[in-house]
N, C-alpha and C. Protein backbone atom coordinates (compact mmCIF):
# COMPACT_ATOMS: atom_id res chain seq x y z
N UNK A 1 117.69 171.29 -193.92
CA UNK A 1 118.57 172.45 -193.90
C UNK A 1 119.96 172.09 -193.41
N UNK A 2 119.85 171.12 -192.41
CA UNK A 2 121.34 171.15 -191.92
C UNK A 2 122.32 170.23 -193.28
N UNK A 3 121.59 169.42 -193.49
CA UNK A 3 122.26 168.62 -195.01
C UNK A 3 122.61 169.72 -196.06
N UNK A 4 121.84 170.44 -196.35
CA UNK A 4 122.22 171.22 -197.20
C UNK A 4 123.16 172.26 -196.86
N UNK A 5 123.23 172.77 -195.67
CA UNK A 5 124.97 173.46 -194.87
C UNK A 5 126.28 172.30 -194.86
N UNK A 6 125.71 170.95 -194.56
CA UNK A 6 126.89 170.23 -194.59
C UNK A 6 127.51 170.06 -195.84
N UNK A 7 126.49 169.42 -196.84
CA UNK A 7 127.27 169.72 -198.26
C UNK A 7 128.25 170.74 -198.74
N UNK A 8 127.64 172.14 -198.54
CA UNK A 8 128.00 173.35 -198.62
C UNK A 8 129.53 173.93 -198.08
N UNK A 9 129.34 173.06 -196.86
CA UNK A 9 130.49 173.12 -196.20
C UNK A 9 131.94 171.95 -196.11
N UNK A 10 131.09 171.32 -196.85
CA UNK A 10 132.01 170.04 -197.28
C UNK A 10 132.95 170.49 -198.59
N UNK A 11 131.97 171.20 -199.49
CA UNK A 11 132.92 171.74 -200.51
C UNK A 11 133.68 172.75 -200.30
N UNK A 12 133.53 173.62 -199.54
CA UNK A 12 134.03 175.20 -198.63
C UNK A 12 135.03 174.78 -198.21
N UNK A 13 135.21 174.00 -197.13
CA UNK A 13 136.48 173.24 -196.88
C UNK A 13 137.52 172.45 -197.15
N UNK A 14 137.37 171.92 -198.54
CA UNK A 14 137.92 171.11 -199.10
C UNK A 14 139.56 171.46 -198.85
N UNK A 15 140.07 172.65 -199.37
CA UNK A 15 141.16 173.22 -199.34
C UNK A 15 141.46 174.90 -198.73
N UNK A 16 141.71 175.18 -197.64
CA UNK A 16 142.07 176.40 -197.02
C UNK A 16 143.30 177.43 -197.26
N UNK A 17 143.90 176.47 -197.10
CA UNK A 17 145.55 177.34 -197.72
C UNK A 17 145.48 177.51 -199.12
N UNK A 18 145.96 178.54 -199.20
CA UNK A 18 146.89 178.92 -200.92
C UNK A 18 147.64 178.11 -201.56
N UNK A 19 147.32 177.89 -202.68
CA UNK A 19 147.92 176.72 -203.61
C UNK A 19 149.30 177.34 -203.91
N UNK A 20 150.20 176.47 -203.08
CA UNK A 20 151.73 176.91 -203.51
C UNK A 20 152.70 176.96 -204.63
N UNK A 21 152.65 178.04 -205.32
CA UNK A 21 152.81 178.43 -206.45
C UNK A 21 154.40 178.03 -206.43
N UNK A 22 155.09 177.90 -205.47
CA UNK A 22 156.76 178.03 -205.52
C UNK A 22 157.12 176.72 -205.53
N UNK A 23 156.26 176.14 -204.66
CA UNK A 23 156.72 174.04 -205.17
C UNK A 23 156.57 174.01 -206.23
N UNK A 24 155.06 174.19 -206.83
CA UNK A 24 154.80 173.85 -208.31
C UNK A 24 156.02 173.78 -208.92
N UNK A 25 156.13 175.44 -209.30
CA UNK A 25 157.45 175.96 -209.84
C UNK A 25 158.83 175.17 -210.16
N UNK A 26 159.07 174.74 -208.55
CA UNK A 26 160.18 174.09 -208.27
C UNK A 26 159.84 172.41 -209.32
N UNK A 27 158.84 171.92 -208.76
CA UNK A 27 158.51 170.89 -208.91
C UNK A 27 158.82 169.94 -210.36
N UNK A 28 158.19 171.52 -211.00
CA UNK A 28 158.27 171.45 -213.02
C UNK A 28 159.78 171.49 -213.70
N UNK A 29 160.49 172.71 -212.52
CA UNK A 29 162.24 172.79 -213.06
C UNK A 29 162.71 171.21 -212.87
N UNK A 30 161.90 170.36 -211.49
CA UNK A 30 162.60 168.95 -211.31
C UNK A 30 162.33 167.70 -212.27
N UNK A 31 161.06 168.23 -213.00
CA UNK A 31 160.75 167.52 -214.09
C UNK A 31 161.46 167.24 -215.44
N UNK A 32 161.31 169.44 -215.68
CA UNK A 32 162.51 169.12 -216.91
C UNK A 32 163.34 168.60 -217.09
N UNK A 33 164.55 168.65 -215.45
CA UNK A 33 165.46 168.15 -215.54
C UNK A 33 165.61 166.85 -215.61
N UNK A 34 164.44 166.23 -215.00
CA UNK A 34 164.63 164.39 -215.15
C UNK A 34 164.57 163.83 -216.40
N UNK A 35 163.80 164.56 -217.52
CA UNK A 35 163.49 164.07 -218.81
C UNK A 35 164.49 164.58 -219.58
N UNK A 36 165.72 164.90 -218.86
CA UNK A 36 166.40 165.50 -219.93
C UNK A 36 166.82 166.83 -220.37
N UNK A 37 166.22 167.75 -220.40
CA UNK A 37 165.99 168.87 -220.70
C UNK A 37 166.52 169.92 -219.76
N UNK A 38 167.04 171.20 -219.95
CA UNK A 38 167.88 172.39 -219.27
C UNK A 38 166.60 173.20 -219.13
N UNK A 39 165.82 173.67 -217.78
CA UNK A 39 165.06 174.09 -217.68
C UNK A 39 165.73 175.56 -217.64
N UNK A 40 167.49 176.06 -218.02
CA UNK A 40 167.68 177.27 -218.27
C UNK A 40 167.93 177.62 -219.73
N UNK A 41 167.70 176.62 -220.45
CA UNK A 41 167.49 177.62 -221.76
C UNK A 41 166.69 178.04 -222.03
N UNK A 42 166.34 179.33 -222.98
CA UNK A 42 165.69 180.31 -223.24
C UNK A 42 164.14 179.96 -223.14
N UNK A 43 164.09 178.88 -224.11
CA UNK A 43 162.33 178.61 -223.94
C UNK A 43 161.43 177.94 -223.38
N UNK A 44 162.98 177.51 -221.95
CA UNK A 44 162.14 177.14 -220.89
C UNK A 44 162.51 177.47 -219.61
N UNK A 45 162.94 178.91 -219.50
CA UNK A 45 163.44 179.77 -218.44
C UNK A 45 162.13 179.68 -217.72
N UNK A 46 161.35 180.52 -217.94
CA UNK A 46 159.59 180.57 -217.44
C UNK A 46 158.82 179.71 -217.54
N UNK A 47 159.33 178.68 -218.14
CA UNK A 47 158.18 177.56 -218.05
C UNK A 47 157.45 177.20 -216.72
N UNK A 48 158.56 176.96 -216.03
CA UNK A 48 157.92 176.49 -214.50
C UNK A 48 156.79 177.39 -213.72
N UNK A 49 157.05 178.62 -214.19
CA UNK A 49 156.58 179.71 -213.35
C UNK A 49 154.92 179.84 -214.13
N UNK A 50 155.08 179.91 -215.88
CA UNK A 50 153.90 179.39 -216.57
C UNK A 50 152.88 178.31 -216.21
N UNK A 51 153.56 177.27 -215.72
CA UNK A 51 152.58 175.98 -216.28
C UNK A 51 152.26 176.05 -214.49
N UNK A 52 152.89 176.71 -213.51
CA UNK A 52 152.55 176.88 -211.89
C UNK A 52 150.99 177.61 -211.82
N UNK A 53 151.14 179.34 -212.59
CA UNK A 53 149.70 179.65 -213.08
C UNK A 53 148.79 179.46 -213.65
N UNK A 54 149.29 178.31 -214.61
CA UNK A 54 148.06 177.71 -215.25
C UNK A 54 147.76 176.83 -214.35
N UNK A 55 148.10 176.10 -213.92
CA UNK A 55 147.63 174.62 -211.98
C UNK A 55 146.79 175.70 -211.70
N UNK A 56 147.20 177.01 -210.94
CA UNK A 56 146.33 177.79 -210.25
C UNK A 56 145.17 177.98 -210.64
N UNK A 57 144.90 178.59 -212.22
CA UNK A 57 143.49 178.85 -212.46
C UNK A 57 142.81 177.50 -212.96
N UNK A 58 143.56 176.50 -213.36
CA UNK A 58 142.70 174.79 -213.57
C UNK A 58 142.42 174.31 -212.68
N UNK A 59 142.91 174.70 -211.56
CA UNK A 59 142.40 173.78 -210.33
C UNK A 59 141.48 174.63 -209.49
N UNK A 60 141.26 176.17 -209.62
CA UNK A 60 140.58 177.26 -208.90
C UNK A 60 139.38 176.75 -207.99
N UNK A 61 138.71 175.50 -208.43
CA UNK A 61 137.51 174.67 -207.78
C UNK A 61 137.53 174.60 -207.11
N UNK A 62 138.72 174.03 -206.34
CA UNK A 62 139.37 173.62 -205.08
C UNK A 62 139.13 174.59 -204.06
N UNK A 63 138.90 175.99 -204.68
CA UNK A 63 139.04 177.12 -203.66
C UNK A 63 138.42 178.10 -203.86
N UNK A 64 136.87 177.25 -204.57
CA UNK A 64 135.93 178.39 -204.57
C UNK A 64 134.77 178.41 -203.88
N UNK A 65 134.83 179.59 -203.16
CA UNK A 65 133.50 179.11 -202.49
C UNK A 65 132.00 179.18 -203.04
N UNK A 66 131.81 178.11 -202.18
CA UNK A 66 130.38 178.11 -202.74
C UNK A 66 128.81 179.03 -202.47
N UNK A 67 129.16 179.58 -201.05
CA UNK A 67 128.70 180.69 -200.56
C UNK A 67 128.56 182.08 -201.29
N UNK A 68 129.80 182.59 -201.70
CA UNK A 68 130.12 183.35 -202.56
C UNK A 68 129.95 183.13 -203.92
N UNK A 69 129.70 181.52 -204.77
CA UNK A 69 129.25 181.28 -205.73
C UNK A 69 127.80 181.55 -205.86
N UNK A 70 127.12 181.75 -205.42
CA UNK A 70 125.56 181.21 -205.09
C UNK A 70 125.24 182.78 -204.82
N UNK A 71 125.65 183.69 -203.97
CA UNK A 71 125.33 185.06 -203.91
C UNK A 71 124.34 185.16 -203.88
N UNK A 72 123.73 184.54 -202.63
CA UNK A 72 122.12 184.80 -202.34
C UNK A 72 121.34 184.30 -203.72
N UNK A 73 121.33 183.88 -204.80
CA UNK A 73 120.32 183.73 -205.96
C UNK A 73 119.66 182.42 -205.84
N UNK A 74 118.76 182.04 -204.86
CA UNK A 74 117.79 180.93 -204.62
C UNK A 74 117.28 181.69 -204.77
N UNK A 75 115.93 181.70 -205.44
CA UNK A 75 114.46 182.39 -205.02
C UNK A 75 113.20 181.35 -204.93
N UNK A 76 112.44 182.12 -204.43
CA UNK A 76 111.16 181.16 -204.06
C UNK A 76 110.19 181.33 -205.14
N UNK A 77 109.43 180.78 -206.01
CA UNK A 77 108.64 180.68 -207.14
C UNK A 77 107.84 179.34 -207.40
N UNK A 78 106.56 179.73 -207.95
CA UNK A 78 105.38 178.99 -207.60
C UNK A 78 105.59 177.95 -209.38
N UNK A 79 107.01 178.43 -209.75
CA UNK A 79 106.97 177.40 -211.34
C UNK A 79 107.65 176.38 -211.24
N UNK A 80 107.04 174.88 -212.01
CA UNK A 80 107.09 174.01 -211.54
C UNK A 80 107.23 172.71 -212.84
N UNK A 81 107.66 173.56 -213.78
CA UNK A 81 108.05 172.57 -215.16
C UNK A 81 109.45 172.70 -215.08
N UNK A 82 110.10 171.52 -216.40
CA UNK A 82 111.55 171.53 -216.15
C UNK A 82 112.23 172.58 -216.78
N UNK A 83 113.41 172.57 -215.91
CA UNK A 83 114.59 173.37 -215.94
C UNK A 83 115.63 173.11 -217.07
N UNK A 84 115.71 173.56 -217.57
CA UNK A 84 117.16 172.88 -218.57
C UNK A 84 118.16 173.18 -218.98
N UNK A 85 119.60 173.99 -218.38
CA UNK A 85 120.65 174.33 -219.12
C UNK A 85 121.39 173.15 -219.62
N UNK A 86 121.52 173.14 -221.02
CA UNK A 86 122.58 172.52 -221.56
C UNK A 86 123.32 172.86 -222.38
N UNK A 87 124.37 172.60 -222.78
CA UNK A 87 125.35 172.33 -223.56
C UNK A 87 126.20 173.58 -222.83
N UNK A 88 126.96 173.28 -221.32
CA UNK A 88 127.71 174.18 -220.93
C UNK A 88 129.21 173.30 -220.95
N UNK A 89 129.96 174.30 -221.70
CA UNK A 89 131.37 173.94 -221.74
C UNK A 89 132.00 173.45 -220.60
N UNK A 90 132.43 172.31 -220.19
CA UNK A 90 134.02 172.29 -219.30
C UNK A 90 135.15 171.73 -219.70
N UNK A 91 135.85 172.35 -218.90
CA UNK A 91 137.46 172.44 -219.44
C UNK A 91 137.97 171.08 -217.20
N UNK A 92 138.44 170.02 -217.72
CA UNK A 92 139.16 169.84 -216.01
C UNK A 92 140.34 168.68 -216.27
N UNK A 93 140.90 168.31 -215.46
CA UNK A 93 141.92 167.82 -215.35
C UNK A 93 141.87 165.87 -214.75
N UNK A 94 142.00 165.03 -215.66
CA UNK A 94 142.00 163.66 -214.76
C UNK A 94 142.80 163.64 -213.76
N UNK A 95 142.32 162.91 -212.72
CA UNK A 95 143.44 162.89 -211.70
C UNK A 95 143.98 161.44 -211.67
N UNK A 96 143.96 160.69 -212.87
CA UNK A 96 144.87 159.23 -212.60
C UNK A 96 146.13 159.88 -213.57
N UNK A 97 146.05 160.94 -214.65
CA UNK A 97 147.19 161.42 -215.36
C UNK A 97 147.37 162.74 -215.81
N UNK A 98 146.69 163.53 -214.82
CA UNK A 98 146.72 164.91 -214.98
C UNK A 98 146.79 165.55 -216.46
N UNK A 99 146.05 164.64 -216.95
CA UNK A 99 146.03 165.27 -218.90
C UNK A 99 144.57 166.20 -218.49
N UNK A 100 143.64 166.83 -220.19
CA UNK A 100 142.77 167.46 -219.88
C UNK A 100 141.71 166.43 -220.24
N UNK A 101 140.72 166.86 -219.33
CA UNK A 101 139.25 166.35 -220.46
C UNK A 101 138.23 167.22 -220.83
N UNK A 102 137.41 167.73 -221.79
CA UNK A 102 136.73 168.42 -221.99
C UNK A 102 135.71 167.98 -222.31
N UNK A 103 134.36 168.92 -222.39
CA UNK A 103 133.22 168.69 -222.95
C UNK A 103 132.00 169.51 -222.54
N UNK A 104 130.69 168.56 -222.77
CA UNK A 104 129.66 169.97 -222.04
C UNK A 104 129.09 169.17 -221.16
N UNK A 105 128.37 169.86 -220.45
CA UNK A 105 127.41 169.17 -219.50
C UNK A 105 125.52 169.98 -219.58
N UNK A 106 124.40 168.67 -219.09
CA UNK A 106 123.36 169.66 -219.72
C UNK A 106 122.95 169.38 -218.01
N UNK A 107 121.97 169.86 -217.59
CA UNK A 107 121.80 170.06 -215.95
C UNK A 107 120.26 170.47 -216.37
N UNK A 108 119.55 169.68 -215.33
CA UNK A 108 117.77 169.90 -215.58
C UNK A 108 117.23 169.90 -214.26
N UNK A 109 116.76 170.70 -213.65
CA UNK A 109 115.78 170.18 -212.73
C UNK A 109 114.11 170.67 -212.71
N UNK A 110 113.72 169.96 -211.59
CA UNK A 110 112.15 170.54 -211.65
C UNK A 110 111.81 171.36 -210.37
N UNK A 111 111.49 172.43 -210.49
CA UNK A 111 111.40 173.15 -208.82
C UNK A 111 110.26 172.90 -208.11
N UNK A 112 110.54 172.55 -206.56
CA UNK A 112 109.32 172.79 -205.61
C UNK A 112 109.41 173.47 -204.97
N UNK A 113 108.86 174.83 -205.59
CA UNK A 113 109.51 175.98 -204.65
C UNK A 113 110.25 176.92 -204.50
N UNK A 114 111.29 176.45 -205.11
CA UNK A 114 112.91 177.22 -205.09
C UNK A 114 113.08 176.69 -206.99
N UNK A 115 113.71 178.12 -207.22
CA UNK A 115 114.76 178.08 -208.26
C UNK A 115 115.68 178.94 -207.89
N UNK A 116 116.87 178.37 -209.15
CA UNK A 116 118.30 178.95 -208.62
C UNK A 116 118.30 179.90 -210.16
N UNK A 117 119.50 181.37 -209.83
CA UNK A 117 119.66 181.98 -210.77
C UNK A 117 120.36 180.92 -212.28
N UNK A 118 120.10 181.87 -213.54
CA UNK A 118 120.52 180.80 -214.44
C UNK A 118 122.03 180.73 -214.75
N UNK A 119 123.09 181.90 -213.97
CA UNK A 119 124.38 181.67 -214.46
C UNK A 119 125.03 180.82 -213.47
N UNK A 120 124.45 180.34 -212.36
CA UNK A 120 124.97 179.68 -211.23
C UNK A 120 125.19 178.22 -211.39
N UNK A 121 124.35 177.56 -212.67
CA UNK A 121 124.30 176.09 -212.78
C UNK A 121 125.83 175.79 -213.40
N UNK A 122 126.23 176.70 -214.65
CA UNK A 122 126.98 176.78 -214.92
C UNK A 122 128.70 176.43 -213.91
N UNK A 123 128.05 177.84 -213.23
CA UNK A 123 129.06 178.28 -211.93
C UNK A 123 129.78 176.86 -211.51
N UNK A 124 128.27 176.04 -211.02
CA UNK A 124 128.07 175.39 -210.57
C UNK A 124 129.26 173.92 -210.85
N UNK A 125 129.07 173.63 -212.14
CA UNK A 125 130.04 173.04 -212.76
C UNK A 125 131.07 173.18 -212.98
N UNK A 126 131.49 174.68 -213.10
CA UNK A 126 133.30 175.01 -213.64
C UNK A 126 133.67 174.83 -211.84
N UNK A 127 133.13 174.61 -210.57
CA UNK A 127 133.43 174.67 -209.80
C UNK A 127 133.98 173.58 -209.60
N UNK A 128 133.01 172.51 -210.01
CA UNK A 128 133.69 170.69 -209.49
C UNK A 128 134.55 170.38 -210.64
N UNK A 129 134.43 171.17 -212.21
CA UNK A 129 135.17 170.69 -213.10
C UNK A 129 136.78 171.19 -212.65
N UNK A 130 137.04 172.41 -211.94
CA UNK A 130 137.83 172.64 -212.21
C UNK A 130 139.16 172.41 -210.83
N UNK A 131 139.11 171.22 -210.91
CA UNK A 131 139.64 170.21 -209.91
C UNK A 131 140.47 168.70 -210.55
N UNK A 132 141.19 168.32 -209.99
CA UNK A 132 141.52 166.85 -210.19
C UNK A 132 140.03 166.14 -209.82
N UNK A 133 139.83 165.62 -211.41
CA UNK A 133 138.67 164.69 -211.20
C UNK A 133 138.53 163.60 -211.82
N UNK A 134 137.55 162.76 -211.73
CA UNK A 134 136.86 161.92 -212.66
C UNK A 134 135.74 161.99 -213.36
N UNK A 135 135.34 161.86 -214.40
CA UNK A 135 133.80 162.18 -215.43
C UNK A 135 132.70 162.08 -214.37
N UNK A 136 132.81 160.58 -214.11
CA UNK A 136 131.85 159.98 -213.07
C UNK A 136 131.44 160.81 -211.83
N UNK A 137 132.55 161.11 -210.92
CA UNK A 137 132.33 161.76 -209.37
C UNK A 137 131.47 163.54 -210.02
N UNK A 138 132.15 163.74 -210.74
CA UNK A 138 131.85 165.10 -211.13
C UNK A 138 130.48 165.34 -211.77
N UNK A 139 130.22 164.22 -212.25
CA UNK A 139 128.42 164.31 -212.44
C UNK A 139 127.69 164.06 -211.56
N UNK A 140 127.67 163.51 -210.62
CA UNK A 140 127.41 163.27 -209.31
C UNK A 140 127.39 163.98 -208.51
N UNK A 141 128.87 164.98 -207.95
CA UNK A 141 128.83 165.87 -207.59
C UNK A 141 127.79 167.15 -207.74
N UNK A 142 127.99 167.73 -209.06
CA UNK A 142 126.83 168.70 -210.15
C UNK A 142 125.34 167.95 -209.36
N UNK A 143 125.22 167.26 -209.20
CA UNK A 143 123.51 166.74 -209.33
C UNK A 143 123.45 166.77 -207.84
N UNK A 144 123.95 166.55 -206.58
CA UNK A 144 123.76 166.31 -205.56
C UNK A 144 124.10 167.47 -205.12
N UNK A 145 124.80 169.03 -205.17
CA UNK A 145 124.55 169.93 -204.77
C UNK A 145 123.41 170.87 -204.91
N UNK A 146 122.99 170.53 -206.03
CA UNK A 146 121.97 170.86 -206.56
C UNK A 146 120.85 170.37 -205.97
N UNK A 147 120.69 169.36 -205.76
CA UNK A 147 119.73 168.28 -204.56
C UNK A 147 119.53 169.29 -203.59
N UNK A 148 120.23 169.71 -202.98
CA UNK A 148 120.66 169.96 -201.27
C UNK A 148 120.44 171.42 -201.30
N UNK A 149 121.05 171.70 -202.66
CA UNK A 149 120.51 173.38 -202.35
C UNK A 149 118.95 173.72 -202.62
N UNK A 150 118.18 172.71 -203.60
CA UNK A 150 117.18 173.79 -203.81
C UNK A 150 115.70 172.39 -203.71
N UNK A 151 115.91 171.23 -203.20
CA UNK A 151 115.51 169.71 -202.68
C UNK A 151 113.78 169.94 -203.73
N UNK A 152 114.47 170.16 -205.00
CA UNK A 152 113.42 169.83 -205.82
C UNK A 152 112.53 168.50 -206.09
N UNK A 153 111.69 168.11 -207.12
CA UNK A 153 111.38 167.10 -207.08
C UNK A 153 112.49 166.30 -208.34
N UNK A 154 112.99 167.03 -208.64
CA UNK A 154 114.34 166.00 -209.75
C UNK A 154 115.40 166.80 -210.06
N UNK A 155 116.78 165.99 -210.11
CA UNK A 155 117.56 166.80 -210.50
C UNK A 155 118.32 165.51 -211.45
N UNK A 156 118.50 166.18 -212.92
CA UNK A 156 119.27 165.25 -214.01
C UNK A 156 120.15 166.08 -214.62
N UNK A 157 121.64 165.75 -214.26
CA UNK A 157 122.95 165.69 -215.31
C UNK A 157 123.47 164.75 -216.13
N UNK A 158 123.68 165.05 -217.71
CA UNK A 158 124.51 164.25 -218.24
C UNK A 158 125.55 165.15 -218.83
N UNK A 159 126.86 163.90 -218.63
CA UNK A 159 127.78 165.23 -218.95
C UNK A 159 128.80 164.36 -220.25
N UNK A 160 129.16 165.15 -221.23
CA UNK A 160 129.84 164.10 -222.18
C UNK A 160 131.27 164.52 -221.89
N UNK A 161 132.58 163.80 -222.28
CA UNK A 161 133.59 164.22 -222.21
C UNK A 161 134.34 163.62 -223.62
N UNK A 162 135.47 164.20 -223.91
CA UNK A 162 136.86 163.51 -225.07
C UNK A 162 137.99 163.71 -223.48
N UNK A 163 138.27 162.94 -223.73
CA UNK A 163 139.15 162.59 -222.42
C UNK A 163 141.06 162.18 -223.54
N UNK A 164 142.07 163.20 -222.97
CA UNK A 164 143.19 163.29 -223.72
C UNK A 164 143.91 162.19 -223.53
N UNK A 165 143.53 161.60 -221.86
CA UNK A 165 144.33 160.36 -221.72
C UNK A 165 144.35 159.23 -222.42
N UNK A 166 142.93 158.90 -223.12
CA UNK A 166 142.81 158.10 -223.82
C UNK A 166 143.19 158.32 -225.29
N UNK A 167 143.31 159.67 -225.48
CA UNK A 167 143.62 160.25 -227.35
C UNK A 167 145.21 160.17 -227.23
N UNK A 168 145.74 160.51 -226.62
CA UNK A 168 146.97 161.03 -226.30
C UNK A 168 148.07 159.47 -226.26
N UNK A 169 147.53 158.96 -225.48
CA UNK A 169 149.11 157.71 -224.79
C UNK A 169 147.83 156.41 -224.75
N UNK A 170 148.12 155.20 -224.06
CA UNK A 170 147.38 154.27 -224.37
C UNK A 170 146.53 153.38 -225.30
N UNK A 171 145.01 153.71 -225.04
CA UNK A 171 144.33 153.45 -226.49
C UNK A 171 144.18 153.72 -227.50
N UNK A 172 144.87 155.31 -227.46
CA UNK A 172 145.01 156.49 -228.66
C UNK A 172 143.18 156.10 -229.41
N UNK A 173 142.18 156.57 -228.62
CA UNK A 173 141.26 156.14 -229.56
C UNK A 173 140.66 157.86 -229.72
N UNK A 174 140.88 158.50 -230.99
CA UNK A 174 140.58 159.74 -231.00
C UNK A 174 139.63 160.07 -231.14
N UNK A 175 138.44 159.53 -231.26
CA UNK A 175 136.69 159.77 -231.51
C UNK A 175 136.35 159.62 -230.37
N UNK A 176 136.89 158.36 -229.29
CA UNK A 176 136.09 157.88 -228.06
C UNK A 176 135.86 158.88 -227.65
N UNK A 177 134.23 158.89 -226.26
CA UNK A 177 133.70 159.91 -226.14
C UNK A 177 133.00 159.23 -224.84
N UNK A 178 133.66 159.72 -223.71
CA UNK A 178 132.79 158.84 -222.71
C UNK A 178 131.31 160.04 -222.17
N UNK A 179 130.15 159.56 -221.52
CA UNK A 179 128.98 159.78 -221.47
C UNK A 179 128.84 158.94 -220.41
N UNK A 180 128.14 160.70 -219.17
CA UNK A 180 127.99 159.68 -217.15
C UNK A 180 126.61 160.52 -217.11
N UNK A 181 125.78 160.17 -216.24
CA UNK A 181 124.47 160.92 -216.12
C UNK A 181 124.57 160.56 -214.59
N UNK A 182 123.51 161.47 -214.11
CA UNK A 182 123.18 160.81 -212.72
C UNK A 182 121.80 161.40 -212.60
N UNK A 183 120.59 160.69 -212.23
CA UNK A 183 119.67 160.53 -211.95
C UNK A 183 119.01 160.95 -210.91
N UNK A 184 118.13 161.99 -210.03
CA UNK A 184 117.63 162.01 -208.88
C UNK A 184 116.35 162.36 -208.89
N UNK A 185 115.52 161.91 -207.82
CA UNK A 185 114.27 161.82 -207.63
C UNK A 185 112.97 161.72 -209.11
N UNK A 186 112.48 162.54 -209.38
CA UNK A 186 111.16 162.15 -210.52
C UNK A 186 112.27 161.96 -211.65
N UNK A 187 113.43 162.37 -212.32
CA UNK A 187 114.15 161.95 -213.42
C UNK A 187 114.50 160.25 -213.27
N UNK A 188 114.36 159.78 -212.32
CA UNK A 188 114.76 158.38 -211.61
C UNK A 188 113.54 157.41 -211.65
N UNK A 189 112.75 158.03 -210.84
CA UNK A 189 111.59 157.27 -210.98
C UNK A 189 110.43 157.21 -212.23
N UNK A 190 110.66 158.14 -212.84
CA UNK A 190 109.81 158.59 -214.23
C UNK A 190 110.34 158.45 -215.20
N UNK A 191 109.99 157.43 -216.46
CA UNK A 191 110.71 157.17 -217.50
C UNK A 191 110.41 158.30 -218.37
N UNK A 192 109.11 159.06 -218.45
CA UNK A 192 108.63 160.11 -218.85
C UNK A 192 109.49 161.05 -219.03
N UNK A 193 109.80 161.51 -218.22
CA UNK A 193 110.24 162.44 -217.12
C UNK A 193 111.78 162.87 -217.86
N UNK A 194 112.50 161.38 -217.54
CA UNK A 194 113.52 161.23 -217.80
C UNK A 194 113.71 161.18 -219.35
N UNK A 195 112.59 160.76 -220.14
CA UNK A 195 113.13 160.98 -221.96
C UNK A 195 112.46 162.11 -222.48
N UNK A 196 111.70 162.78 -221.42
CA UNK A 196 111.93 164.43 -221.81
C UNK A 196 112.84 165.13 -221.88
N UNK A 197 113.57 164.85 -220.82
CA UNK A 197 114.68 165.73 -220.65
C UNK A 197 116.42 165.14 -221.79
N UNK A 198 115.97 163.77 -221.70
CA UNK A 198 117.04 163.28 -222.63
C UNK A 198 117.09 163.94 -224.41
N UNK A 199 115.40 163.59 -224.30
CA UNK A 199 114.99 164.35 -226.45
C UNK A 199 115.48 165.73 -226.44
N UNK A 200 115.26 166.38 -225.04
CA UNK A 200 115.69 168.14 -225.08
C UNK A 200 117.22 168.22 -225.00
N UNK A 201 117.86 167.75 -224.75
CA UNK A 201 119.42 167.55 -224.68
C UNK A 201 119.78 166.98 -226.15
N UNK A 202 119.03 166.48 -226.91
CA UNK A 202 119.58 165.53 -227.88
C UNK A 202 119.28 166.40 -229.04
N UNK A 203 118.27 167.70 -229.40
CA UNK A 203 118.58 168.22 -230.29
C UNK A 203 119.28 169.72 -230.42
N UNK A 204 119.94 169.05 -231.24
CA UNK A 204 120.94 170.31 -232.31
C UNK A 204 122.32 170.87 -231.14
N UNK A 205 122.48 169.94 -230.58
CA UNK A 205 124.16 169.86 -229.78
C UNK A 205 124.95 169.91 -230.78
N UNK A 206 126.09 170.85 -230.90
CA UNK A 206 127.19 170.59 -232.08
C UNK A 206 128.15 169.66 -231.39
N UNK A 207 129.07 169.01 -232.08
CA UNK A 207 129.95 167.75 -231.81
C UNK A 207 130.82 168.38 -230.79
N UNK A 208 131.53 167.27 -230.09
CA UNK A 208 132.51 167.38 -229.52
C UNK A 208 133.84 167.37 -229.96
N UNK A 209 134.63 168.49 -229.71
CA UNK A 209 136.12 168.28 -230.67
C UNK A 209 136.72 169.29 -229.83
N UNK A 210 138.32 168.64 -230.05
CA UNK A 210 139.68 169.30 -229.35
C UNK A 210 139.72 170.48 -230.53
């Protein structure tokens, strides 16, 4: 129990203050102007003030709680086969170049005991997605709160992404498609286990595309 408050509270705390909408602001007019550009002509009077509210609701993760995410919906139940939401949309932000990455993620576990409501797994994800992240930490993340909140006997995420940094500037490779999983308890130790849950993820996913 206390692990599972510390987690809880590890994400709760992450960020306290209000995301300052007026640096942003400022920040973007200092941009235009370095690249060139008159952040007072017409169609980019508001820009700054635009792309400040969009930071706010892309990064909202940062400052959601998880207490209030969760709204009491653990329950206690004697069922004990796997769990499986997949193919849930995210939308988040890299943090080596603040471009987007998108994709879905599928989330499985097996309960001992405890299950969680079914819109919360979701929740669950637009919470860590919607942060400066990496593919990697963020599947990790997803699987280890999940651990802590409901200490089943397995918990398996795989999450796919199209990542813009790579479509966009660099490798420009526009198909690449990176793919992170993370593994815990019987999904880990059970090969079974684990290509159950992989064959159930693998049919009839529609593609990934911008």
């Amino acid at each position: 129990m206390e692990k599972n408050k510390k987690i809880i509270n590890d994400v709760a705390n992450l960020f306290k203050q209000d995301m300052d909408l007026g640096k942003i602001t400022q920040a973007i007019e200092e941009i235009l102007t370095a690249i060139g550009e008159d952040p007072n002509r017409e169609g980019l009077q508001k820009t700054p003030e635009r792309v400040a509210r969009a930071y706010a609701e892309l990064l909202a993760g940062y400052r959601t709680d998880p207490i209030e995410l969760l709204n009491e919906a653990i329950f206690h139940a004697s069922y004990d086969e796997m769990v499986i939401v997949r193919d849930i949309e995210y939308y988040s932000l890299c943090e080596h170049h603040m471009l987007p990455f998108i994709g879905r993620a599928h989330v499985a576990y097996i309960p001992d005991g405890k299950i969680i409501g079914l819109s919360k797994i979701p929740r669950i994800v637009d919470m860590f997605a919607r942060r400066l992240q990496i593919q990697e930490r963020m599947t990790r993340q997803v699987a280890d709160l999940i651990d802590e909140l409901l200490h089943p006997q397995g918990v398996a995420v795989v999450v796919e992404g199209l990542h813009m940094c790579s479509m966009m500037r660099g490798v420009k490779k526009h198909d690449a498609r990176m793919t992170t999983s993370a593994m815990l308890g019987a999904f880990r130790n059970s090969m079974p286990t684990r290509q159950e849950f992989l064959d159930n993820i693998s049919r009839g996913s529609a593609p990934l595309h911008f």
